[in-house]
Protein backbone atom coordinates (compact mmCIF):
# COMPACT_ATOMS: atom_id res chain seq x y z
CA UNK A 1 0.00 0.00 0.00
CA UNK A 2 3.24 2.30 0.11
CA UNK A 3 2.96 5.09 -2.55
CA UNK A 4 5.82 4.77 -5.76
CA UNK A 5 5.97 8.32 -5.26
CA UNK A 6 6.39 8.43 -1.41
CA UNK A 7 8.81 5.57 -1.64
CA UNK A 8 11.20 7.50 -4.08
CA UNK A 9 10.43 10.63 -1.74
CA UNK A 10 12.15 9.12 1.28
CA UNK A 11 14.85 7.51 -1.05
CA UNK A 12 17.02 11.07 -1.64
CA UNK A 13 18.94 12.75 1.14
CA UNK A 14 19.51 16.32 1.23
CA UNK A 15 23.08 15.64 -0.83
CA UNK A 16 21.10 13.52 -3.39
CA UNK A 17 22.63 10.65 -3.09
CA UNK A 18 20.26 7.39 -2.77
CA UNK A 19 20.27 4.91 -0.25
CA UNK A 20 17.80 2.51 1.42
CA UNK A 21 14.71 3.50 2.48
CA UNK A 22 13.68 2.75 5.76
CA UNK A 23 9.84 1.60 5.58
CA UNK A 24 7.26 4.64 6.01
CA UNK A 25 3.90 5.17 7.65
CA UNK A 26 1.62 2.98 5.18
CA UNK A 27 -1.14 4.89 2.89
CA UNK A 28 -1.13 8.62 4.30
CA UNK A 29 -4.37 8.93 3.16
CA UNK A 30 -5.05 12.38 2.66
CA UNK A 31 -2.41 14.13 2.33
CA UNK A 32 1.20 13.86 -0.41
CA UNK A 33 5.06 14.36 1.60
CA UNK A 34 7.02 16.48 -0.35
CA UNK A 35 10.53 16.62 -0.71
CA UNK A 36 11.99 19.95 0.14
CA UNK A 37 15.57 21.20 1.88
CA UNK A 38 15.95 23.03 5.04
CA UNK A 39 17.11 26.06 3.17
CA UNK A 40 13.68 26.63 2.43
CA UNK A 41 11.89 26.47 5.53
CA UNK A 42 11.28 29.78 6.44
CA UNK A 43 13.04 30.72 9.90
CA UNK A 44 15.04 27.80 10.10
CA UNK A 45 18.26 28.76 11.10
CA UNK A 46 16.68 31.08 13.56
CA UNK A 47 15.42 28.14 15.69
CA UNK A 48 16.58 27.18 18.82
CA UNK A 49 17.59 23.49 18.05
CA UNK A 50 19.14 22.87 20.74
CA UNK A 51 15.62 22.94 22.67
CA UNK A 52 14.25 20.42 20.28
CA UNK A 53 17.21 18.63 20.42
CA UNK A 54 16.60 18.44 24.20
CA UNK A 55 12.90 17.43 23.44
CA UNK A 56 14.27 14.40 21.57
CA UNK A 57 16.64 12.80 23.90
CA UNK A 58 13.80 13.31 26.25
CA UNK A 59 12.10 10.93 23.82
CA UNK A 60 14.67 8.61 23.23
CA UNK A 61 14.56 7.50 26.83
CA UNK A 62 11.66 6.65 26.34
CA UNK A 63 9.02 4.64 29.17
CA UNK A 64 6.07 2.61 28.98
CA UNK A 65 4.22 3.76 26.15
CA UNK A 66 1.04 5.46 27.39
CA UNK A 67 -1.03 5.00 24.28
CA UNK A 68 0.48 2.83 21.72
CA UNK A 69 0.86 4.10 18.04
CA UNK A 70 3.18 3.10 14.84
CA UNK A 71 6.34 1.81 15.09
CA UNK A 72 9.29 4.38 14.75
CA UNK A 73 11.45 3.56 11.95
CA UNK A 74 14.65 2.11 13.20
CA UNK A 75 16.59 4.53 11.82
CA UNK A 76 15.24 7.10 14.61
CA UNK A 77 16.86 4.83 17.26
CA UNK A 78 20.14 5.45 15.68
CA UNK A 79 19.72 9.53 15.51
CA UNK A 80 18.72 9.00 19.04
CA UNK A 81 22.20 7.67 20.25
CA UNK A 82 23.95 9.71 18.08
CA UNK A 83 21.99 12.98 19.67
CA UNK A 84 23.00 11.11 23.67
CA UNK A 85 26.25 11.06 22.03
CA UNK A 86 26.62 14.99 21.33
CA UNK A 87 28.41 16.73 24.55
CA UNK A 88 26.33 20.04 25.43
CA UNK A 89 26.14 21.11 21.57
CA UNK A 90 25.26 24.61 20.64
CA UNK A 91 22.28 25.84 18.33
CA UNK A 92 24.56 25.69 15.84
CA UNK A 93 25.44 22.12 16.30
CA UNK A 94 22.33 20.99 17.07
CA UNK A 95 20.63 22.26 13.49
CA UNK A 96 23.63 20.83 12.11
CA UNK A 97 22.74 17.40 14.04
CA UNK A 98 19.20 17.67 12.65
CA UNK A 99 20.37 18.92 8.88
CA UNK A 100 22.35 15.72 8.71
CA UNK A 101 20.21 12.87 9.98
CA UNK A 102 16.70 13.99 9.05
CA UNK A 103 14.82 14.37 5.57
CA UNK A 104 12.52 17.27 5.30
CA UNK A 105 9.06 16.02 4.01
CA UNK A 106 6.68 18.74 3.84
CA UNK A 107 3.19 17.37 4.38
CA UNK A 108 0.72 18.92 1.52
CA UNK A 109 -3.25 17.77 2.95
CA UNK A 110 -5.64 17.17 0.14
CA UNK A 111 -7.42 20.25 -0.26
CA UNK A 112 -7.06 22.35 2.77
CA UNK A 113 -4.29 23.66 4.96
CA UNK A 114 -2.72 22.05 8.08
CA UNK A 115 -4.43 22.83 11.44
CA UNK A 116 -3.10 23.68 14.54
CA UNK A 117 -4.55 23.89 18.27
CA UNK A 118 -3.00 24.21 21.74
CA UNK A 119 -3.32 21.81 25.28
CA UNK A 120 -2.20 22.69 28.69
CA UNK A 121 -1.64 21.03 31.94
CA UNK A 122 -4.42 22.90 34.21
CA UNK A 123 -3.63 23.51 37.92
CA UNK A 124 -6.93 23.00 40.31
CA UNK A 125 -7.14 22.88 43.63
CA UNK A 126 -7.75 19.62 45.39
CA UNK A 127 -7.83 17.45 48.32
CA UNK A 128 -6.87 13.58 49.26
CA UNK A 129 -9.92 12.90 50.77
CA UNK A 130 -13.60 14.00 50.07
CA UNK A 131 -14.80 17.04 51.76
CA UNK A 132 -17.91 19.06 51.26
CA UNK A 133 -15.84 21.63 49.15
CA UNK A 134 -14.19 18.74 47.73
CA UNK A 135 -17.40 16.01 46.74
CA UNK A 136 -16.22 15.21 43.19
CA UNK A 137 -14.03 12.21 42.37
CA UNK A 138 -11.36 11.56 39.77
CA UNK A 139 -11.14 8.21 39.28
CA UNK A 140 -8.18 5.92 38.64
CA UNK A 141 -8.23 3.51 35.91
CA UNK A 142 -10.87 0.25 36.79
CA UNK A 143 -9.08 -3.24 36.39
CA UNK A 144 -11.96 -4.14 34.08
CA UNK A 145 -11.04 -1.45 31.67
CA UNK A 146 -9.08 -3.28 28.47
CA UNK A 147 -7.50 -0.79 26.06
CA UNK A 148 -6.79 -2.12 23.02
CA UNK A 149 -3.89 -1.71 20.63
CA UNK A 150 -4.00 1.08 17.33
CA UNK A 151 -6.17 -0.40 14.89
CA UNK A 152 -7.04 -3.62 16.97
CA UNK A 153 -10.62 -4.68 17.24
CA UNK A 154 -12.41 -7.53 19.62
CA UNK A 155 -15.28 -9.39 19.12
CA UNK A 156 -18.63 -8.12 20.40
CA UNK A 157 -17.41 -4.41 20.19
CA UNK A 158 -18.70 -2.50 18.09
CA UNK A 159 -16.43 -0.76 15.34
CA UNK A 160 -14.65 2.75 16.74
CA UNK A 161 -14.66 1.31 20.46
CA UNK A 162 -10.52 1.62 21.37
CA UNK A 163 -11.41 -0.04 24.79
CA UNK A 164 -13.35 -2.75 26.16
CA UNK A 165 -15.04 -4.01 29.61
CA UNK A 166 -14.07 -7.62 30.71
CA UNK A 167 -16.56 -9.88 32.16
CA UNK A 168 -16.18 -12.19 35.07
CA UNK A 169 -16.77 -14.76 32.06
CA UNK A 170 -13.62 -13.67 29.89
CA UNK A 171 -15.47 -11.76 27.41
CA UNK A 172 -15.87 -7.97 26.17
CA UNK A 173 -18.01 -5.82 26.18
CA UNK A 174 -18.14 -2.00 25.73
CA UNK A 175 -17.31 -0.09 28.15
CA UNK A 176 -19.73 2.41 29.97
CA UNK A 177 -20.32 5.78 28.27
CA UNK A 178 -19.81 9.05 30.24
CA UNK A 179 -22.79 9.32 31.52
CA UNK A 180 -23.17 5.61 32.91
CA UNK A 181 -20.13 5.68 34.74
CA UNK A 182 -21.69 9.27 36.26
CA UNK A 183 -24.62 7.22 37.32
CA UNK A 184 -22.89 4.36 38.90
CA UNK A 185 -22.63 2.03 36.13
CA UNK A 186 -18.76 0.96 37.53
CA UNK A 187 -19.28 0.61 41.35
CA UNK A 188 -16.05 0.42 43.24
CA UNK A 189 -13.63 2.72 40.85
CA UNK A 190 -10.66 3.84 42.49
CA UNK A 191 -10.16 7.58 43.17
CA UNK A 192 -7.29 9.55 42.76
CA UNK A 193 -8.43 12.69 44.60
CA UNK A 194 -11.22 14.74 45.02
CA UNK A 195 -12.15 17.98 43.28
CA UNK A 196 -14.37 20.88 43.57
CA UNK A 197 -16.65 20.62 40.79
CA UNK A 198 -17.34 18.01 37.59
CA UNK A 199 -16.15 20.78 35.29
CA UNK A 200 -12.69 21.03 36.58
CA UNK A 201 -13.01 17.08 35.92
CA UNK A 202 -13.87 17.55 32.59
CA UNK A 203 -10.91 20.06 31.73
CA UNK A 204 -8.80 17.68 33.44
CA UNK A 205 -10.15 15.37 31.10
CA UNK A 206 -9.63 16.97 28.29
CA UNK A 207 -5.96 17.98 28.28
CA UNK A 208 -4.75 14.50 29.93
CA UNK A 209 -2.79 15.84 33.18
CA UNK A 210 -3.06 18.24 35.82
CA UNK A 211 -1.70 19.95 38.88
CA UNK A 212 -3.42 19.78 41.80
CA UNK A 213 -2.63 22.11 44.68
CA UNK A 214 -3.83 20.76 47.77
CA UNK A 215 -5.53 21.86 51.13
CA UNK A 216 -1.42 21.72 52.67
CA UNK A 217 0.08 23.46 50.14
CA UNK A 218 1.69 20.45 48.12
CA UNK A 219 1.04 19.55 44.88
CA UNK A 220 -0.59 16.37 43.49
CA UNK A 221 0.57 15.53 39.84
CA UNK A 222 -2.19 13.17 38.07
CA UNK A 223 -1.21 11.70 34.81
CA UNK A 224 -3.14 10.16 32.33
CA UNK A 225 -3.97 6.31 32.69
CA UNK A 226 -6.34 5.15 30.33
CA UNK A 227 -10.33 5.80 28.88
CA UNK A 228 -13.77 4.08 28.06
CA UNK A 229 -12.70 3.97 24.73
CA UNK A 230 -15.73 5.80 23.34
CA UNK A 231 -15.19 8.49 20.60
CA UNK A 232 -14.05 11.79 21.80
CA UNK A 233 -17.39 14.80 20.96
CA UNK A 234 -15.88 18.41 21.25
CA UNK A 235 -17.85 20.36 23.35
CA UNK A 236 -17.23 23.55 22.23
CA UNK A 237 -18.03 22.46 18.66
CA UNK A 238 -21.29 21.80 19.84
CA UNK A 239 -21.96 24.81 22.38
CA UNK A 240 -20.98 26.86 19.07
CA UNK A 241 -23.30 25.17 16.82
CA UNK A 242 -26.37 25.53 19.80
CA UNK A 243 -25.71 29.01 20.89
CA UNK A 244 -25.20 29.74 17.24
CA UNK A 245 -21.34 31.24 18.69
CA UNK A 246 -18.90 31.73 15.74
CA UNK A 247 -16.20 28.87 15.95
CA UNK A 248 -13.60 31.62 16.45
CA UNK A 249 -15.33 33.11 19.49
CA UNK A 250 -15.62 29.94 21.27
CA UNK A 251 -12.50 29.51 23.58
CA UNK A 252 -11.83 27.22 26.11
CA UNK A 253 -12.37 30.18 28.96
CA UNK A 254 -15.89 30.70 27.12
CA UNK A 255 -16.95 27.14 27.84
CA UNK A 256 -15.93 26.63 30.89
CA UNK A 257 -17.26 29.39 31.81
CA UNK A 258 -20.82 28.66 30.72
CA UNK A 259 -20.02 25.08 32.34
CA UNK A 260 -19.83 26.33 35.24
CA UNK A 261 -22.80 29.06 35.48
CA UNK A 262 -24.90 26.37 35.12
CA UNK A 263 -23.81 22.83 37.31
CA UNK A 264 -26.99 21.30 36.41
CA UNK A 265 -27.51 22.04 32.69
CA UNK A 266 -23.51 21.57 32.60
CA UNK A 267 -23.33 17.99 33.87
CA UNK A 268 -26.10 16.98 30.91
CA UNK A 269 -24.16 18.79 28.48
CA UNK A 270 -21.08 17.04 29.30
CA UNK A 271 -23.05 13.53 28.71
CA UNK A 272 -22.70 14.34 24.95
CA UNK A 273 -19.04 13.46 24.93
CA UNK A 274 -19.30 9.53 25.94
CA UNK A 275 -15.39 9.62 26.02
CA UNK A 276 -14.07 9.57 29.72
CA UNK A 277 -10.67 9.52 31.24
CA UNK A 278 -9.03 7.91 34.16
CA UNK A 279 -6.10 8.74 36.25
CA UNK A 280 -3.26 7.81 38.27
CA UNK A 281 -0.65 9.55 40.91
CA UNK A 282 2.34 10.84 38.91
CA UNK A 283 4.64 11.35 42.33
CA UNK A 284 7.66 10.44 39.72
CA UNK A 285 7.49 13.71 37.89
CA UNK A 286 9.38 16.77 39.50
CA UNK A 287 8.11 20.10 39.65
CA UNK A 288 9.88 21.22 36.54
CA UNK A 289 9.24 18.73 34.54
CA UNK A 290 6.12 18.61 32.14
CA UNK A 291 3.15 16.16 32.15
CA UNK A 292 3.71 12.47 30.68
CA UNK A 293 2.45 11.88 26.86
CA UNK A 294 1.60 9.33 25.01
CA UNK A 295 4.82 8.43 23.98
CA UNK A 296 5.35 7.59 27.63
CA UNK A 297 8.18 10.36 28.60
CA UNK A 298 7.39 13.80 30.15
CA UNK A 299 5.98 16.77 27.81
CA UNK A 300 8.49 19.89 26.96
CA UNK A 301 7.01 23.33 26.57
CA UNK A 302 6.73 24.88 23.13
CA UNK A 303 8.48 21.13 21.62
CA UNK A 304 6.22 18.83 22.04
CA UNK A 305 3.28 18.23 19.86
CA UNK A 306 0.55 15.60 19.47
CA UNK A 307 -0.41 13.86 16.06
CA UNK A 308 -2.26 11.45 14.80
CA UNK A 309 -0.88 7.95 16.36
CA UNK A 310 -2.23 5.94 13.00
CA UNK A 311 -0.29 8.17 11.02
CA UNK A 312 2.70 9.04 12.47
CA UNK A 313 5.47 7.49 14.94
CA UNK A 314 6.39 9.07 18.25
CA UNK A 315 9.64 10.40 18.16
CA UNK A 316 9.75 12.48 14.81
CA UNK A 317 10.36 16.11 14.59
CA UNK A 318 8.36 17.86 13.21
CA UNK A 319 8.65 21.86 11.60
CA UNK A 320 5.76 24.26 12.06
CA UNK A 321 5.20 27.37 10.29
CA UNK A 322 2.25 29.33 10.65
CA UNK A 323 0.69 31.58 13.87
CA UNK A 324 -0.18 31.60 17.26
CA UNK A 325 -1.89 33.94 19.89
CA UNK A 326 -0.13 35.75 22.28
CA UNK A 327 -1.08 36.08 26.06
CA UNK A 328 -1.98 39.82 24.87
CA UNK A 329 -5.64 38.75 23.58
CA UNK A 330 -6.51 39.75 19.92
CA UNK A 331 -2.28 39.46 18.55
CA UNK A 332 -0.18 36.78 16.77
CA UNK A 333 3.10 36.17 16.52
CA UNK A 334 5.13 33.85 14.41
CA UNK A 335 5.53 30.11 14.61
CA UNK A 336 8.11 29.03 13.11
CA UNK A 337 9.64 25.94 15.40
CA UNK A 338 11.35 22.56 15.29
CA UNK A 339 8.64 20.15 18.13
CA UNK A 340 8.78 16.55 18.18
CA UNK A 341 5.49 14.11 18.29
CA UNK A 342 5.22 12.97 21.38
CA UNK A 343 1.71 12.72 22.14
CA UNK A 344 -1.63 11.91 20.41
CA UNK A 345 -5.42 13.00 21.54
CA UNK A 346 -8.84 11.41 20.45
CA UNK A 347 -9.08 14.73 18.60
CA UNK A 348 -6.41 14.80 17.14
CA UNK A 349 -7.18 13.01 13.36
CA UNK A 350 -5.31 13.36 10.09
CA UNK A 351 -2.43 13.78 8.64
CA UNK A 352 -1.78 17.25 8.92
CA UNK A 353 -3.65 17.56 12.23
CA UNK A 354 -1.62 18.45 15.61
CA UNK A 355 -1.83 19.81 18.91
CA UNK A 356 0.87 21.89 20.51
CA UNK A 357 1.70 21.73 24.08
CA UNK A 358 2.36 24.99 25.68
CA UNK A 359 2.89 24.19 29.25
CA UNK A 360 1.57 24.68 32.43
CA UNK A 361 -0.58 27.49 34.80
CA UNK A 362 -3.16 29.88 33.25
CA UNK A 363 -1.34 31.54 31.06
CA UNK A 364 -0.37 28.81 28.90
CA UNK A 365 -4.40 27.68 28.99
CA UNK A 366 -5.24 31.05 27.92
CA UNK A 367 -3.11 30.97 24.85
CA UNK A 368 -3.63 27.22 24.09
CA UNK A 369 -7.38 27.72 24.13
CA UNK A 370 -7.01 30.53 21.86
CA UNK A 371 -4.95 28.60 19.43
CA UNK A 372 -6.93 27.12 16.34
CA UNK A 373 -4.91 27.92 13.43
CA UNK A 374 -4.04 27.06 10.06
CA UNK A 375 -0.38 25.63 10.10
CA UNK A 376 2.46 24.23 7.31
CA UNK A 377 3.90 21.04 8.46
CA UNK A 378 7.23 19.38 7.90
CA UNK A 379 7.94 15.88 9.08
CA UNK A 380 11.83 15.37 9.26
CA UNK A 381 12.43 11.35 8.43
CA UNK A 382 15.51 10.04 9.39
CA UNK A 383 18.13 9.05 7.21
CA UNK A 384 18.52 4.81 6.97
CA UNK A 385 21.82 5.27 5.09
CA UNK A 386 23.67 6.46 8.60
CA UNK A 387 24.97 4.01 11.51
């Protein structure tokens, strides 16, 4: 199902000369890579490389894999020791690093423009046990909760389920919606913590992590750990569509905010995404240090993005070029930045469809949930001709 064309496209290195192709993501359906240079990407050389050089060892250490996607190519592991093996290198010598291993393949979607939005690791307070300004639970993940594998399916499931429930019997079954598990459909799930309201649930929910501060001043790090398995429903898609709100009004701060004017009307609302998501203690992760991705290592600021994990191997820089929203509301500036892909989201669909991570506190939630932009995408392959 590999392309001729995409074949022949990873087959030339940046000197021309041919060598053998490692094997690529099969059928990107919906989008052609094209073979460019880095002399053409636009800001290149003005890019701190060294920060996304940092982002990829990061990677290359990598953990248990959160949420399992392709295979990396095996030519990544070898860029990865020889970026361990580089001794506190420069800018300069990290774009150099990059310039040599990588490929640039610019990805051109079929008809429309790459697209571009913005997650956050939220901060809300909290408390370890339940109190009566603390009565909602987040729950850990259930031991009947089966996720299954990218593109596996089980019998009995219906088709788009990425989870299942297992019987006492041995078999599966779907897992309980949203709304079921609100009403007690999963007696005995674990807890994590307890928060103030089901809306700071949700937008924990949502971006996959969180900080919570709580009741003695420490902080509680939750970390993604699994979900139902039912398809993720964007609720601000819909509030925009019923409140007839243009999409480009309709932040993150907007929602939540009508969320939470309304606890009652909220809670039914939030039934209409049937996707939920379970947690676990993250005591391992240092203050400093971002949230943990998909790709099983922690997140860095401003170089780590999410993609689509049927399309596209954790582990591969990628090159952005379009804008963003500053924290001064109603201005852009430039983005023009080397990330790598080390995350995916149930949202996050297509070929030339990725989510930036900005970081964590307010600030970065402000501009992340501002961030819905058009965006021109270049994967960097690595070379299979180089030990």
């Amino acid at each position: 199902m590999i392309k001729g064309w995409l074949l022949a496209v990873v087959m030339s290195v940046t000197t021309g000369t041919s060598h053998s192709a490692e094997p690529v993501p099969p059928a990107v359906v919906g989008a052609r890579l094209e073979r460019g240079s880095f002399d053409a990407l636009a800001g290149w050389q003005e890019d701190d490389h060294a920060a996304a050089l940092s982002a990829l060892v990061a990677g290359c250490h990598r953990a248990d894999v959160v949420r399992h996607g392709l295979e990396a190519p095996a030519a990544l592991a070898r860029a990865c020791a020889a970026a361990r093996a580089l001794i506190a290198p420069d800018r300069l010598q990290a774009r150099r690093f990059f310039e040599s291993r990588f490929v640039p393949l610019t990805i051109r979607p079929d008809g429309q423009t790459g697209f571009l939005t913005g997650y956050f690791e939220p901060e809300f307070p909290g408390s370890a046990v339940r109190t009566d300004a603390f009565p909602v639970p987040l729950f850990g993940r259930p031991d009947d909760l089966v996720t299954l594998g990218q593109g596996q399916s089980a019998a009995g499931l219906p088709t788009g389920l990425q989870a299942a429930r297992l019987a006492a019997d041995g078999t599966l079954g779907p897992y309980p919606s949203r709304r079921e598990i609100e009403q007690g459909a999963v007696p005995g799930l674990p807890v994590v913590a307890w928060l103030a309201d089901e809306v700071d649930r949700f937008v924990m929910q949502v971006q996959g992590s969180a900080r919570l501060r709580l009741s003695d001043g420490s902080v509680l790090r939750v970390a993604y750990a699994g979900r139902n398995g039912h398809p993720y429903t964007s609720l601000g898609r819909l509030l925009s569509q019923q409140d007839a709100i243009p999409p480009a009004e309709m932040t993150m701060d907007r929602l939540v905010a009508r969320l939470k004017g309304d606890p009652g009307w909220a809670r039914r609302f939030m039934w209409n995404n049937a996707s939920f998501v379970f947690f676990r203690a993250a005591p391992e992760l240092p203050p400093a240090s971002g949230p943990i991705g998909g790709a099983g290592v922690p997140l860095t600021a401003h170089r780590s993005v999410a993609a689509d994990r049927a399309i596209w191997p954790y582990g591969l820089p990628i090159w952005l070029d379009g804008t963003i929203p500053t924290a001064n509301r109603g201005l852009t500036e430039p983005l023009r930045r080397l990330a790598v892909i080390q995350d995916t989201g149930s949202a996050i669909v297509g070929p030339a469809r990725f989510d930036l991570y900005f970081g964590s506190g307010a600030e970065a939630g402000f501009v992340a949930g501002l961030t819905r932009h058009g965006v021109d995408a270049t994967l960097l392959w690595p070379r299979a001709d180089l030990p």
